[in-house]
N, C-alpha and C. Protein backbone atom coordinates (compact mmCIF):
# COMPACT_ATOMS: atom_id res chain seq x y z
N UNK A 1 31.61 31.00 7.90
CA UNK A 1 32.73 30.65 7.05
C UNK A 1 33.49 31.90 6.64
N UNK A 2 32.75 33.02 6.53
CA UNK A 2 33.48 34.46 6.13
C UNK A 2 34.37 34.65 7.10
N UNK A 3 34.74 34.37 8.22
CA UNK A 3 34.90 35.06 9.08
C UNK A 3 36.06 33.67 9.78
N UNK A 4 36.06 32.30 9.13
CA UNK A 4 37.04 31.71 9.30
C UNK A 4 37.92 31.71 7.91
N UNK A 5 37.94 32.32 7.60
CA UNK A 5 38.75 32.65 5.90
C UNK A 5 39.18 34.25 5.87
N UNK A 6 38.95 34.70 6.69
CA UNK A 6 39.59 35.95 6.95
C UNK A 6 40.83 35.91 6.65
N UNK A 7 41.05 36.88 6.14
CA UNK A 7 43.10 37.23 5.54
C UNK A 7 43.48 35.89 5.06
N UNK A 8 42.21 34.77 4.15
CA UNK A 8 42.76 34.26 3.72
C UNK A 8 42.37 34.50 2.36
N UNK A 9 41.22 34.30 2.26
CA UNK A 9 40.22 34.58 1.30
C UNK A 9 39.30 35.29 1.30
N UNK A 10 38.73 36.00 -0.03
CA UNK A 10 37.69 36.90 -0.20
C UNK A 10 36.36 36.25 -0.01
N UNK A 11 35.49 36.83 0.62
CA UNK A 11 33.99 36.09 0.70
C UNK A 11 33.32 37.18 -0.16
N UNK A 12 32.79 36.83 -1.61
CA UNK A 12 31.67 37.75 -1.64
C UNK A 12 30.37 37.26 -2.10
N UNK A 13 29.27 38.08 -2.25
CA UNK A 13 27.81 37.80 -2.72
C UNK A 13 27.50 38.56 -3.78
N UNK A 14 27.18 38.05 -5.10
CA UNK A 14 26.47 39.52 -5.78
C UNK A 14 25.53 38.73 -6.56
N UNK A 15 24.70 39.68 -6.90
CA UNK A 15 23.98 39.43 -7.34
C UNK A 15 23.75 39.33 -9.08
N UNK A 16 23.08 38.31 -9.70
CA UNK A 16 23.22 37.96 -10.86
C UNK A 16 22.62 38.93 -11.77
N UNK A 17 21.72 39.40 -11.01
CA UNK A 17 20.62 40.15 -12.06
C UNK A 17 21.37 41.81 -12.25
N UNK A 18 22.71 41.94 -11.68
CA UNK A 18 23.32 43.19 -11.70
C UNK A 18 24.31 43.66 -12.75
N UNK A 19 24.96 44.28 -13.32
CA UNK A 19 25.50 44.12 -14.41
C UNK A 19 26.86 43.17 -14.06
N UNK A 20 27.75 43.62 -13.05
CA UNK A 20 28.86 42.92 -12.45
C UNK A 20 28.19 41.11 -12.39
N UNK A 21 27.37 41.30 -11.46
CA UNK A 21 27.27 39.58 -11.31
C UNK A 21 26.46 38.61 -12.63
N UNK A 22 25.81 39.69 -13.40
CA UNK A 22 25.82 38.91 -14.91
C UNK A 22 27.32 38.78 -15.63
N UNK A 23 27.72 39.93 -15.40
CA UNK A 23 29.18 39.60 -16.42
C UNK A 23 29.86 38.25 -15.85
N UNK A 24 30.03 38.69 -14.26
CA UNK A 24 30.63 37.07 -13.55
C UNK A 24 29.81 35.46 -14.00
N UNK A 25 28.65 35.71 -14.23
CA UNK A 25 27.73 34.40 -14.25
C UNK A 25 28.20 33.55 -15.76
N UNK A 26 28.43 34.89 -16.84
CA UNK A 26 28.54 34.71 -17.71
C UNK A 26 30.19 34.31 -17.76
N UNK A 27 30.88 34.81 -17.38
CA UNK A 27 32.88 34.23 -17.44
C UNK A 27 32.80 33.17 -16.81
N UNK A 28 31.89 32.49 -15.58
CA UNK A 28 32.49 31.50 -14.95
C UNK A 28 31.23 30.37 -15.24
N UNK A 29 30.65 30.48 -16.44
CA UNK A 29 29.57 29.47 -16.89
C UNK A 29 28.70 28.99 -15.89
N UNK A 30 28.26 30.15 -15.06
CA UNK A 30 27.61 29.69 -13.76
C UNK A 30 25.70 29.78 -14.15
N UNK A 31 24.66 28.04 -13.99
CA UNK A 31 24.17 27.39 -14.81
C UNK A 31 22.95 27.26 -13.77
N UNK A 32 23.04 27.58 -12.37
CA UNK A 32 21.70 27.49 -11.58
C UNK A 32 22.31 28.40 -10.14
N UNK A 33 21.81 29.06 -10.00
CA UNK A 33 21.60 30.11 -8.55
C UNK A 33 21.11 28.82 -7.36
N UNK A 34 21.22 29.10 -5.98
CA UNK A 34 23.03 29.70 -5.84
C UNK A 34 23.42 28.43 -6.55
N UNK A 35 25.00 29.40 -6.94
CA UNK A 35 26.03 28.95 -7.03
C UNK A 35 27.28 29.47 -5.72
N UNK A 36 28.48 28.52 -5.54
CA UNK A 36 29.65 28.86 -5.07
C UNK A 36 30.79 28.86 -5.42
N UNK A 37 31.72 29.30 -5.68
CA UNK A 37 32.86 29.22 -6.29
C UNK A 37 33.99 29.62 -5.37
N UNK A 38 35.17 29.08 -5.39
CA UNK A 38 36.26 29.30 -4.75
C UNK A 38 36.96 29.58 -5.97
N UNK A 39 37.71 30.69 -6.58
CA UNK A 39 38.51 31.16 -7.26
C UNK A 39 39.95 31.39 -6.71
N UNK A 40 40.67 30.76 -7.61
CA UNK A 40 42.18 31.65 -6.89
C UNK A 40 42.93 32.85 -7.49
N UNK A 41 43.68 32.72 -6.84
CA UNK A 41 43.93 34.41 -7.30
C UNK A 41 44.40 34.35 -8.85
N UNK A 42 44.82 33.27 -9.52
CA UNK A 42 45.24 33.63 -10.96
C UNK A 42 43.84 33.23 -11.73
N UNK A 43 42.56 33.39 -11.24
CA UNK A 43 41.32 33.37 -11.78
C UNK A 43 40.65 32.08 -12.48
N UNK A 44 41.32 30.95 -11.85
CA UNK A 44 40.80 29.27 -11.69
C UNK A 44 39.93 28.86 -10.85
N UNK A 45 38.78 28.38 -11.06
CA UNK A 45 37.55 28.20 -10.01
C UNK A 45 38.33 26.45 -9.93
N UNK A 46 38.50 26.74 -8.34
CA UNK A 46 39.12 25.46 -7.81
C UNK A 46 38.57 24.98 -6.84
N UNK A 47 37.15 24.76 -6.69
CA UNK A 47 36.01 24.42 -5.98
C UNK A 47 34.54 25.29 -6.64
N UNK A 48 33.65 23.88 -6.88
CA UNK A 48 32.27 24.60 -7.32
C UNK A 48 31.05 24.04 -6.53
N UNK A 49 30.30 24.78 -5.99
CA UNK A 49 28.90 23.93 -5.63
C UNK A 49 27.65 24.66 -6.52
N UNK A 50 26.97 24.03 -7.37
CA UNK A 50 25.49 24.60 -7.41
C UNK A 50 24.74 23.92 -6.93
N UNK A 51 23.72 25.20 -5.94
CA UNK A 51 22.49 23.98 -5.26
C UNK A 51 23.15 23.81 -3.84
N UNK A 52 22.20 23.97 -2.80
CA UNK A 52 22.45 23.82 -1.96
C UNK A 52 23.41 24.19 -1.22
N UNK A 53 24.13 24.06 0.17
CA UNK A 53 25.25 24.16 0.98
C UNK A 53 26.74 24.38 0.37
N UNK A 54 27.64 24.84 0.65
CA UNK A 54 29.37 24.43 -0.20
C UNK A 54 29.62 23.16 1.36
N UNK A 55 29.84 22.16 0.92
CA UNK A 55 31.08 21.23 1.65
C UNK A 55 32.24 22.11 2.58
N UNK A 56 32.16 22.62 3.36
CA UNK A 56 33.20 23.56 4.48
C UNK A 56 34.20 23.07 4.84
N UNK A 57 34.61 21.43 4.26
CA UNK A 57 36.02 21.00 4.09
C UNK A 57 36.43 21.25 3.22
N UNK A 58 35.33 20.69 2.09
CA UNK A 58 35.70 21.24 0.49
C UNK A 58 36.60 22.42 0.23
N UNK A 59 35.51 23.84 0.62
CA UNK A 59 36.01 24.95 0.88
C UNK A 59 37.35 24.82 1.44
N UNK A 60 37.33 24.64 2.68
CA UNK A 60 38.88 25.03 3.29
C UNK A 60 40.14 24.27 2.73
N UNK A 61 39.76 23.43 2.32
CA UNK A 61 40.77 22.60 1.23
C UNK A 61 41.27 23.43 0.12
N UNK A 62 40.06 23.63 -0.63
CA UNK A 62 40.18 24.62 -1.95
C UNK A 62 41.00 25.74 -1.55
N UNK A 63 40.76 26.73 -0.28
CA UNK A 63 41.71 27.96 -0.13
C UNK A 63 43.06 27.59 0.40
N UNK A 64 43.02 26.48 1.15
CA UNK A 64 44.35 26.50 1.05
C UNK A 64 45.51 25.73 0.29
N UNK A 65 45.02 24.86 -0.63
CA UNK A 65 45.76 24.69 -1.69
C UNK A 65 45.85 25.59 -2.63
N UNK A 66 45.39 26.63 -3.13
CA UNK A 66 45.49 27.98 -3.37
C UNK A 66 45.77 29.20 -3.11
């Protein structure tokens, strides 16, 4: 999926237990590992999965209505 979202969207991973991905866990009320989020660029999570797989229509929906 990283790699079909190229120059469209950012793919990243971090980790929760780090200071960055606690601060993130904590702004985006994120409630069980994994989580996924599709954010857009004015900082609206406009797709969420916790648990399991993200939906890869879901996803591609979410980036490009965004």
């Amino acid at each position: 999926m990283q790699r079909e979202l190229e120059g469209k969207a950012a793919v990243l991973r971090l980790d929760v237990q780090d200071a960055v991905g606690g601060d993130l866990l904590r702004r985006f009320r994120v409630t069980g590992v994994p989580t996924y989020l599709v954010i857009s660029a004015s900082g609206e999570v406009v797709h969420r999965k916790t648990f399991g797989f993200p939906d890869r229509d879901a996803v591609r929906n979410a980036v490009q209505e965004k």
